[in-house]
N, C-alpha and C. Protein backbone atom coordinates (compact mmCIF):
# COMPACT_ATOMS: atom_id res chain seq x y z
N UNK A 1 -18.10 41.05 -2.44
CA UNK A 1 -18.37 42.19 -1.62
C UNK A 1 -19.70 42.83 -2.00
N UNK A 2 -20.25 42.10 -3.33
CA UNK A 2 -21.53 42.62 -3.50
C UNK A 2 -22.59 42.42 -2.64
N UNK A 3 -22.62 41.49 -1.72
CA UNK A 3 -23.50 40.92 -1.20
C UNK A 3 -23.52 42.26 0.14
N UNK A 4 -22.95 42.44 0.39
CA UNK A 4 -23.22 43.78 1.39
C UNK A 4 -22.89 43.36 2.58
N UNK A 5 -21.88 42.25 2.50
CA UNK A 5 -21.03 41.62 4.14
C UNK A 5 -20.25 42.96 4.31
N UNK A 6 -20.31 43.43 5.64
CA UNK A 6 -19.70 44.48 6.37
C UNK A 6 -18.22 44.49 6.48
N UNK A 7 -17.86 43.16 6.90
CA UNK A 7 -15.95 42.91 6.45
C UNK A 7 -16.22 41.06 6.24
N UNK A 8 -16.50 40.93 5.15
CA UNK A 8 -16.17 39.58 4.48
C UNK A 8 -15.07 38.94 4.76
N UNK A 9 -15.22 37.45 5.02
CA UNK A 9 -14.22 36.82 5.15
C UNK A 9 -14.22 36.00 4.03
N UNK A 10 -12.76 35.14 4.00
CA UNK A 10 -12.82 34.02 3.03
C UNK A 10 -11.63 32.94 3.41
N UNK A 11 -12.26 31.74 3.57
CA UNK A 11 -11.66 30.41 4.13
C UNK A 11 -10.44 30.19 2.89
N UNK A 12 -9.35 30.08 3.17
CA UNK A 12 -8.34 29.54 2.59
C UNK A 12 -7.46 28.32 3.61
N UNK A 13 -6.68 27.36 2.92
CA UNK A 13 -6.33 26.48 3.49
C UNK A 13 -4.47 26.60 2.88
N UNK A 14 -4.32 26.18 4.79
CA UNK A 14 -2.83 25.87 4.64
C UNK A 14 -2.45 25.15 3.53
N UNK A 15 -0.83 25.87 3.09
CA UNK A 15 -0.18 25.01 2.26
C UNK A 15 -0.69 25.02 0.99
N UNK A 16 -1.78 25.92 0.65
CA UNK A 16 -2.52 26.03 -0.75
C UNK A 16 -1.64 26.69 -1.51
N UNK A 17 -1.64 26.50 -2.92
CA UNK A 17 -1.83 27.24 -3.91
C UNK A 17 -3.05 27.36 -5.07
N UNK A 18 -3.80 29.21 -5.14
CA UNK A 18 -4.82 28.95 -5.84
C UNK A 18 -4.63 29.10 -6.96
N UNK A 19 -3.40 29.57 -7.48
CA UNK A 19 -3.72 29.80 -9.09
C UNK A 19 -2.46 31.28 -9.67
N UNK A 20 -2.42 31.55 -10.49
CA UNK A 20 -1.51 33.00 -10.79
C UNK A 20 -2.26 34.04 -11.09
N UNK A 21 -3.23 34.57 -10.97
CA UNK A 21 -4.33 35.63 -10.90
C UNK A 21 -4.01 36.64 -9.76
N UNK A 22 -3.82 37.48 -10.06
CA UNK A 22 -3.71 38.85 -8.76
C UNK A 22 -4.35 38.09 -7.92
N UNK A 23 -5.76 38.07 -7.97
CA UNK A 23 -6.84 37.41 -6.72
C UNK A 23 -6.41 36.16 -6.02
N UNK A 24 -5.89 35.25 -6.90
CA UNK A 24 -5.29 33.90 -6.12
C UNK A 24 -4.37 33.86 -5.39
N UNK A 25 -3.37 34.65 -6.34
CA UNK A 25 -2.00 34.47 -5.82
C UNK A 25 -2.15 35.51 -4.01
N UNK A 26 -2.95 36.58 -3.96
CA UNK A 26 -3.03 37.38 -2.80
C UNK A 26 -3.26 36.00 -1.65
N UNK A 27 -3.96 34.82 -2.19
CA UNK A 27 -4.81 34.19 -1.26
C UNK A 27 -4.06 33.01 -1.02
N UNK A 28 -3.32 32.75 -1.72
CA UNK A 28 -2.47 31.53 -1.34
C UNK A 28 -2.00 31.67 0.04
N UNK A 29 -1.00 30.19 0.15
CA UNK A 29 -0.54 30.80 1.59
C UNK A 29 1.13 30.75 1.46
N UNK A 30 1.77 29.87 0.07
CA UNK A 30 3.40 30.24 0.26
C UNK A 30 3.55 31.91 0.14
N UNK A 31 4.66 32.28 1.09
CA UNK A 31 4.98 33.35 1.37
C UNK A 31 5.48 34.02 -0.17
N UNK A 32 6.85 32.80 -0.28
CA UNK A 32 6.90 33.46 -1.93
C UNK A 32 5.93 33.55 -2.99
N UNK A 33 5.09 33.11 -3.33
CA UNK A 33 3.83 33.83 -4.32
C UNK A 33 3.29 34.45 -3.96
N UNK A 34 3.32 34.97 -2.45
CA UNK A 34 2.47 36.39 -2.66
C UNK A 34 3.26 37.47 -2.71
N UNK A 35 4.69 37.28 -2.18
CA UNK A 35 5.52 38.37 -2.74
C UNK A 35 5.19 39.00 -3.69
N UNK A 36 4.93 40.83 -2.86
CA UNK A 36 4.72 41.85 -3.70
C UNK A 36 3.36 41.22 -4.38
N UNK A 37 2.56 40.79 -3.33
CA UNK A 37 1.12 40.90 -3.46
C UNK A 37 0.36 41.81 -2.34
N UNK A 38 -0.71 42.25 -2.66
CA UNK A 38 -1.46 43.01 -0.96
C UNK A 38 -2.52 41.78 -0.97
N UNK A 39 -2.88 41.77 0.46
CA UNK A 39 -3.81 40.74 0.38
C UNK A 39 -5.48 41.56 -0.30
N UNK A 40 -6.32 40.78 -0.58
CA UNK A 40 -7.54 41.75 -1.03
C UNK A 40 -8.31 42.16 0.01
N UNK A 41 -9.07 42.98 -0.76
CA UNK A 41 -10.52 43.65 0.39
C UNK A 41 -10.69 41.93 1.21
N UNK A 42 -11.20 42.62 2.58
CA UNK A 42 -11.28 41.31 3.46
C UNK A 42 -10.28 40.83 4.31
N UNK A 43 -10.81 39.64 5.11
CA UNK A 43 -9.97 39.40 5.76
C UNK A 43 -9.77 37.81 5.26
N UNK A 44 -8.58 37.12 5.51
CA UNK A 44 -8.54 35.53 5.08
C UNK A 44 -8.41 34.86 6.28
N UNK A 45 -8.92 34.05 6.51
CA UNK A 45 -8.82 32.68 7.51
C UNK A 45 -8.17 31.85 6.97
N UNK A 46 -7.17 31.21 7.70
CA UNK A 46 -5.86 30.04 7.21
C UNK A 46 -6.99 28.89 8.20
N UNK A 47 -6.85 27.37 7.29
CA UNK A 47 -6.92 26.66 8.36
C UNK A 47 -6.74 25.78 7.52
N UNK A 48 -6.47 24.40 8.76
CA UNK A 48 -5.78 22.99 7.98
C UNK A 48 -6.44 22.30 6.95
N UNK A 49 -5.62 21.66 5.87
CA UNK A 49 -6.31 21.48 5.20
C UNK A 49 -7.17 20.13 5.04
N UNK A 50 -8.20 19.72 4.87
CA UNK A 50 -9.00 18.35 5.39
C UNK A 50 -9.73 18.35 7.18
N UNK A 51 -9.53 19.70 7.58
CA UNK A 51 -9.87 19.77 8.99
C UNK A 51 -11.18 20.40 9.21
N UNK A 52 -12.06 18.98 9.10
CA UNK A 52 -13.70 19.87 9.01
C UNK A 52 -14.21 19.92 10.46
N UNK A 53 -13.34 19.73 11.52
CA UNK A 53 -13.91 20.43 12.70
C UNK A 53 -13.27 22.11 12.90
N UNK A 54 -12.34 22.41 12.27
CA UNK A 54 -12.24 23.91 11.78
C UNK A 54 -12.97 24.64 11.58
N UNK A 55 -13.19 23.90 10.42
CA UNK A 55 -14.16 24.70 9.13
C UNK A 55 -15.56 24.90 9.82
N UNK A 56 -15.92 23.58 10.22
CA UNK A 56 -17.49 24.13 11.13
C UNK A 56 -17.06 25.10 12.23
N UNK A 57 -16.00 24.84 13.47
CA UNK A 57 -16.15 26.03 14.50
C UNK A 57 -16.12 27.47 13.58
N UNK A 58 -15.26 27.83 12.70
CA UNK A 58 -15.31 29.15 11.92
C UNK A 58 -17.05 29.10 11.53
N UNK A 59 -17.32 28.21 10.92
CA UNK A 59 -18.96 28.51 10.46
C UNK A 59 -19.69 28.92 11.34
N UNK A 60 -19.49 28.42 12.98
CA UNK A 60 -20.17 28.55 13.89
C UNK A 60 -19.73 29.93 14.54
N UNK A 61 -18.76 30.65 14.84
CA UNK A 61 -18.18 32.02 14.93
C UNK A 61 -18.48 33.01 14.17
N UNK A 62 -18.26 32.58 12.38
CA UNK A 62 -18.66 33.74 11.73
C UNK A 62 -19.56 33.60 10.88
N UNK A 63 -20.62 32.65 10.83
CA UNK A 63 -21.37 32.39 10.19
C UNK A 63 -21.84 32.74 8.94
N UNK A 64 -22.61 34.38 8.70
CA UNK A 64 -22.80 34.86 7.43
C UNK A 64 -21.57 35.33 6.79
N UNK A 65 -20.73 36.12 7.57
CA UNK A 65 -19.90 36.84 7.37
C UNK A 65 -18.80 36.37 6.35
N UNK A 66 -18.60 34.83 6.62
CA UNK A 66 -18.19 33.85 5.57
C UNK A 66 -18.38 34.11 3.91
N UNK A 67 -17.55 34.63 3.07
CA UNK A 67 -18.22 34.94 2.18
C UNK A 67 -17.89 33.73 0.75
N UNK A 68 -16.93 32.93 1.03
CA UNK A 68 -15.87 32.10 0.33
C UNK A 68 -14.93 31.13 0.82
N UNK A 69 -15.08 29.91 0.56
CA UNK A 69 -13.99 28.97 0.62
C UNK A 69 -13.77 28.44 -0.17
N UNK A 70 -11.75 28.88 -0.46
CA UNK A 70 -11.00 27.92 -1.64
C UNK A 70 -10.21 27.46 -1.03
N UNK A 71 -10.41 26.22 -1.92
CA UNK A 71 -10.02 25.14 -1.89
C UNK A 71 -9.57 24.03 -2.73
N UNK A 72 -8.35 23.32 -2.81
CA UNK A 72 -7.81 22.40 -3.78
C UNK A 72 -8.60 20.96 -3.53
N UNK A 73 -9.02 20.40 -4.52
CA UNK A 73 -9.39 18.55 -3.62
C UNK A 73 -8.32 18.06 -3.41
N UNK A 74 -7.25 18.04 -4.40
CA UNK A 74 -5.70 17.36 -4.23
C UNK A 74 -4.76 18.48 -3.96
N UNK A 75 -4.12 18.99 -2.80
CA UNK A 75 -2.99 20.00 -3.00
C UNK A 75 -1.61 19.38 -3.74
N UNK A 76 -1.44 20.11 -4.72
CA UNK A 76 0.06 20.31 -4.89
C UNK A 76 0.89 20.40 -4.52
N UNK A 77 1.01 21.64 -4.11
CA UNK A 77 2.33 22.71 -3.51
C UNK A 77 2.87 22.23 -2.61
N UNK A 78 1.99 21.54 -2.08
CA UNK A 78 2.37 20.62 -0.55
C UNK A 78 2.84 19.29 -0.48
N UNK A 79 2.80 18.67 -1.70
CA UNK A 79 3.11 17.15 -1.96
C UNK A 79 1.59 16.88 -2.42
N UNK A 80 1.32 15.49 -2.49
CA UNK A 80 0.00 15.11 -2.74
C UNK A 80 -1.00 15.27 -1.93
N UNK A 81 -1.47 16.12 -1.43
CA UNK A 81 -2.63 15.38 -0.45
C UNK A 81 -3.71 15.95 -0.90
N UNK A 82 -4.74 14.22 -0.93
CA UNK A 82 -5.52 14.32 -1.20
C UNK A 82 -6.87 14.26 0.06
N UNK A 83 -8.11 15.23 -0.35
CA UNK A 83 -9.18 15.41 0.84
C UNK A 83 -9.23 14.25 1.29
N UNK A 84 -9.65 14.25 2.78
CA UNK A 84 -10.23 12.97 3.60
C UNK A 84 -11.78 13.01 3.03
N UNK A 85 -11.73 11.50 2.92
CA UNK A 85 -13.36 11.43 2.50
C UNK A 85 -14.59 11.88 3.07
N UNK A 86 -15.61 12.76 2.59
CA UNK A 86 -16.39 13.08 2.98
C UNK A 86 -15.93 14.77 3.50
N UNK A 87 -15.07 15.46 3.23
CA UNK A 87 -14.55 16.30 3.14
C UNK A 87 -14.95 17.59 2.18
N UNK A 88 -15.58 17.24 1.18
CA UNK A 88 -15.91 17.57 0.33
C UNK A 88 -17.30 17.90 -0.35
């Protein structure tokens, strides 16, 4: 938020889990780990995960405003999946 984006966004992906940190856990997307979380300053974008015609239309919509994308290379939480090549 230092950067002086007006309402920052940040790319998160279905089916993630980022981590047990106040900050992660807000950003994940199972319902139960964020229980009795608030989400943070900002807004989050959900989108599929390995889906880089997503990820560019969002780039192309909100361009600067974009302030962050997390992301797993292999998800867990979800079973294995690992990025489609060139994904990355």
């Amino acid at each position: 938020w230092k950067k002086g984006i007006e309402q920052p966004l940040v790319v998160v992906m279905e089916n993630a889990f980022h981590g047990r940190t106040l900050g992660t856990m807000a950003a994940s997307d199972g319902p139960s780990v964020r229980l009795g979380f608030q989400r943070l300053p900002g807004d989050f974008i959900k989108v599929g995960f390995g889906d880089m015609a997503a990820l560019e239309a969002l780039t192309a919509q909100f361009g600067t405003r974009i302030a962050a994308v997390l992301l797993e290379p292999i998800q867990g939480e979800s079973g294995v999946l690992v990025a489609p090549s060139g994904y990355l």
